[in-house]
Every structure is written in structure tokens, then in C-alpha cells.
Protein backbone atom coordinates (compact mmCIF):
# COMPACT_ATOMS: atom_id res chain seq x y z
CA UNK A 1 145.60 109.59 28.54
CA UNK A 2 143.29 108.87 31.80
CA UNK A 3 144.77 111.83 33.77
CA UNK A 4 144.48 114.39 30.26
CA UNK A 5 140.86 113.42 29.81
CA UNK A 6 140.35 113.39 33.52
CA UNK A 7 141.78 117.13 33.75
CA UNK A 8 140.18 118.26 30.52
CA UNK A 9 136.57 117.20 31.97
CA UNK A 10 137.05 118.62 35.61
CA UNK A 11 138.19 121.77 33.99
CA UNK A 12 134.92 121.83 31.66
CA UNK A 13 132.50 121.41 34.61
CA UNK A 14 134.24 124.06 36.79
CA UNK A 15 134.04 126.03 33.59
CA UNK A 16 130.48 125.97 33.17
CA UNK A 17 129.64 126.15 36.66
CA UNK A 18 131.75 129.21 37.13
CA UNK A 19 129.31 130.63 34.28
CA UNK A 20 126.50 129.40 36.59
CA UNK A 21 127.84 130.91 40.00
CA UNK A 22 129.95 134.04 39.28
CA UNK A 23 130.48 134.72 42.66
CA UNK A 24 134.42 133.99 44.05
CA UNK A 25 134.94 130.23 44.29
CA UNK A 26 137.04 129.57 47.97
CA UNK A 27 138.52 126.81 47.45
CA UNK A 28 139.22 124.33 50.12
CA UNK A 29 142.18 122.51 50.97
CA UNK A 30 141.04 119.07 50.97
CA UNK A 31 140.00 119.69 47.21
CA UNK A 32 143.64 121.26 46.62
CA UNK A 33 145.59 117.89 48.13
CA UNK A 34 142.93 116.19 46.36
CA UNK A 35 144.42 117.05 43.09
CA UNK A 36 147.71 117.54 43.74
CA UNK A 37 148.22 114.12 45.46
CA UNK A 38 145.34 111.64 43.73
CA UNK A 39 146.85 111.15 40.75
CA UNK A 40 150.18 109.80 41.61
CA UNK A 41 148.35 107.80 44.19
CA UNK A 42 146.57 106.29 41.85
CA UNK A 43 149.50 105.13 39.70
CA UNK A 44 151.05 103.90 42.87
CA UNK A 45 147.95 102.01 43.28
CA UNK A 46 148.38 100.77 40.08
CA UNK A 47 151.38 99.65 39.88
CA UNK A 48 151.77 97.68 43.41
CA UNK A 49 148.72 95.84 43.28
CA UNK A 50 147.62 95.44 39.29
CA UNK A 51 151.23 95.91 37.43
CA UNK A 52 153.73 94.21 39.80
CA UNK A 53 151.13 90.82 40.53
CA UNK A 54 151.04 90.32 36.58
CA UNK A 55 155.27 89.87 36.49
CA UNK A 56 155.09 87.45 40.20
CA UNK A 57 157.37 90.40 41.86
């Protein structure tokens, strides 16, 4: 639920500051491995160090 209300907001505020700037948005590639690769990091995150200590593994 995190990651749909995480992408839902993001996509709002790009939205409205698209409306804001129209000229063409270059995106850079930090921001593009940013968002492809932060989210499953983050579960991975999750689960070794929060998930895993609760069950002793």
C-alpha cells in the first residue's frame, strides 16, 4: 500500500508542476535508477534488518 500511495503522490506533484513549468522535463538518470531500484531496496531493507530479527534468523 506504501509503494501505491508513494507512486500516486509523486505522480500528483510532477502533475501539477508540469502545469507550472510546461517546458520539456530532461530527466536525469540518477532520478530514473532512483525509481526503478529504491523500492525493492527498500523491501530488502526491510526484510534483513526489521522482518528476519523479529523470527531470531
Amino acid at each position: 500500500m506504501f509503494v501505491w500511495t508513494f507512486a500516486f503522490v509523486l505522480s500528483l506533484g510532477l502533475r501539477f508542476w508540469g502545469l507550472h513549468h510546461p517546458e520539456p522535463f530532461i530527466i536525469r538518470p540518477f532520478i530514473v535508477w532512483g525509481l526503478l531500484f529504491a523500492p525493492s531496496a527498500l523491501l530488502l531493507i526491510y526484510l534483513t534488518f526489521i522482518r528476519f530479527r523479529k523470527f531470531g534468523v
